[in-house]
C-alpha atoms as a PDB file:
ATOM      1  CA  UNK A   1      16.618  -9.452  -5.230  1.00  0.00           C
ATOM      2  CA  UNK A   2      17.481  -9.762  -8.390  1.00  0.00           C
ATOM      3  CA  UNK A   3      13.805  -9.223  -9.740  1.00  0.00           C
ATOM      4  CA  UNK A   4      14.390  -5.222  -8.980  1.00  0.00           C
ATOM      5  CA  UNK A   5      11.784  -5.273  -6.289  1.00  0.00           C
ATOM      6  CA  UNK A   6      12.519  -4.861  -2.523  1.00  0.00           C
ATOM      7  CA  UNK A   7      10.534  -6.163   0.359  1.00  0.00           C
ATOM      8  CA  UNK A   8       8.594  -3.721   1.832  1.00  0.00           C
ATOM      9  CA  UNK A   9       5.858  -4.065   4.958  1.00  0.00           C
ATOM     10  CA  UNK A  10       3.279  -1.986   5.868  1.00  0.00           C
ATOM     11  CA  UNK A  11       2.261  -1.913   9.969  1.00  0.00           C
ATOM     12  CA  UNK A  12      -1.158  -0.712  10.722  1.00  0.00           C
ATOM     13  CA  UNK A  13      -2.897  -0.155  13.784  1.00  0.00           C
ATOM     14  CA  UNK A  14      -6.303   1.949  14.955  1.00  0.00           C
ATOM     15  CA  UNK A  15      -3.372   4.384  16.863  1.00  0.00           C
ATOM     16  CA  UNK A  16      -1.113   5.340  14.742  1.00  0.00           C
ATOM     17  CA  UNK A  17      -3.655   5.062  10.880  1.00  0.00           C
ATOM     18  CA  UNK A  18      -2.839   4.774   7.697  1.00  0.00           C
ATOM     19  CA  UNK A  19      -1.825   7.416   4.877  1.00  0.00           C
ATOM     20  CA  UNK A  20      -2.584   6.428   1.342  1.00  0.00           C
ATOM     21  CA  UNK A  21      -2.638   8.183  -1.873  1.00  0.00           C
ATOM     22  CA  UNK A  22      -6.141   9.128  -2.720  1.00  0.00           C
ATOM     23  CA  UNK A  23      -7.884   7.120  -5.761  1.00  0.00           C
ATOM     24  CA  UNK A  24      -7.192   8.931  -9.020  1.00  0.00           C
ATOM     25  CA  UNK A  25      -4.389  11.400  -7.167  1.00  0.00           C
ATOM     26  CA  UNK A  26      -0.873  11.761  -7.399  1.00  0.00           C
ATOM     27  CA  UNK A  27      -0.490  14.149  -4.954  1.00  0.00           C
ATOM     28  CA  UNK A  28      -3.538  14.203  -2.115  1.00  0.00           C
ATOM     29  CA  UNK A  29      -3.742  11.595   0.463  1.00  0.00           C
ATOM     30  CA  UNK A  30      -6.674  10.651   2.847  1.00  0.00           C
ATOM     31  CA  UNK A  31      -6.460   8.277   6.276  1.00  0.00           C
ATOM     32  CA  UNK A  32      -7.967   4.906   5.852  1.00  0.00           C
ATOM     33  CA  UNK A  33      -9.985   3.217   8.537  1.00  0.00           C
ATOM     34  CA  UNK A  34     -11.067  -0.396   9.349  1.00  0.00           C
ATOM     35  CA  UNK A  35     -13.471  -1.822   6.895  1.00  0.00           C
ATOM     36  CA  UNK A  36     -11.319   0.026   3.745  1.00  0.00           C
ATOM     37  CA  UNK A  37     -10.103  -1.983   0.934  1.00  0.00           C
ATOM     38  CA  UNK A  38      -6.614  -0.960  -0.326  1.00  0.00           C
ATOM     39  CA  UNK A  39      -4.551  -1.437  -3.412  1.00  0.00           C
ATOM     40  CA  UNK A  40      -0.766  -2.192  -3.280  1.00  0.00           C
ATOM     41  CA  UNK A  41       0.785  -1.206  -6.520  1.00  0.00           C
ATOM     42  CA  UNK A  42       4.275  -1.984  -6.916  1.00  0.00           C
ATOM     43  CA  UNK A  43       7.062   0.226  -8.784  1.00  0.00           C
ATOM     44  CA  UNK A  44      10.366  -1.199 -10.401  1.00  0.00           C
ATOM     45  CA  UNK A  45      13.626   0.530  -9.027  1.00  0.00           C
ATOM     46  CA  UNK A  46      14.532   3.050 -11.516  1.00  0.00           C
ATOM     47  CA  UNK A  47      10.850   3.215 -13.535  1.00  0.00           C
ATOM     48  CA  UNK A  48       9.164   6.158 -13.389  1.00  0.00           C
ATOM     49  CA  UNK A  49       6.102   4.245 -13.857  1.00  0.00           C
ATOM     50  CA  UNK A  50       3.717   1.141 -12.027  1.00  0.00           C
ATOM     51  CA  UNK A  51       3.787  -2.398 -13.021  1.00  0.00           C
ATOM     52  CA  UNK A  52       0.190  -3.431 -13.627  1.00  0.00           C
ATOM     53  CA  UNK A  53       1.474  -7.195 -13.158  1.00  0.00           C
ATOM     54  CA  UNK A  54       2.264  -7.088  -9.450  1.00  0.00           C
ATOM     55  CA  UNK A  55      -0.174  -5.240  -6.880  1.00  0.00           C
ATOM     56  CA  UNK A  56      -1.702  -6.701  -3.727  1.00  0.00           C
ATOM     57  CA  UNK A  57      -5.342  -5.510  -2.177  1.00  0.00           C
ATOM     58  CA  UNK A  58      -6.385  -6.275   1.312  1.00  0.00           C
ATOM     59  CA  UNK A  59      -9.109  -5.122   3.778  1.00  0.00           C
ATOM     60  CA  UNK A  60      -8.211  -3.152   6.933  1.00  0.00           C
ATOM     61  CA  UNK A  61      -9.189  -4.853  10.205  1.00  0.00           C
ATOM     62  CA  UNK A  62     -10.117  -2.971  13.259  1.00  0.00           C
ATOM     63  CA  UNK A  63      -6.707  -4.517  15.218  1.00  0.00           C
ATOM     64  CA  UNK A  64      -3.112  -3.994  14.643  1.00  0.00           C
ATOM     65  CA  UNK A  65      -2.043  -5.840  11.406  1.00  0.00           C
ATOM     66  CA  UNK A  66       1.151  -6.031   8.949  1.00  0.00           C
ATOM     67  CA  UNK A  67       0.828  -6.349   5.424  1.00  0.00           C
ATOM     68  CA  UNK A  68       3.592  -7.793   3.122  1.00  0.00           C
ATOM     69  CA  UNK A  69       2.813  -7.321  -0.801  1.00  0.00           C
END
């Protein structure tokens, strides 16, 4: 892509969870359940920082799902 981002997919399901960066942490992480709202931010390739522009926020359903920012 010649935007600098890659595709990426995330594949959830209640048996193997979810691990995601804890709000206001760089470094702990908690495991998300059903019912939890996340936040997709997206980094450039080669920026050491987040682009505010493009993010993505979805709720976790009880069943298997895959999420595409």
């Amino acid at each position: 892509m010649g935007s600098g981002y890659d595709n990426a997919s995330i594949t959830w399901g209640e048996t193997n969870g979810l691990t995601v960066c804890k709000t206001a942490s760089k470094t702990e992480t908690v495991q998300a359940k059903a019912g939890d709202l996340i936040t997709v931010r997206i980094q450039q390739s080669g920026s050491s920082s987040f682009d505010p522009m493009h993010f993505s926020t979805f709720t976790l359903k009880a069943e298997n799902q895959t999420i595409t920012p």
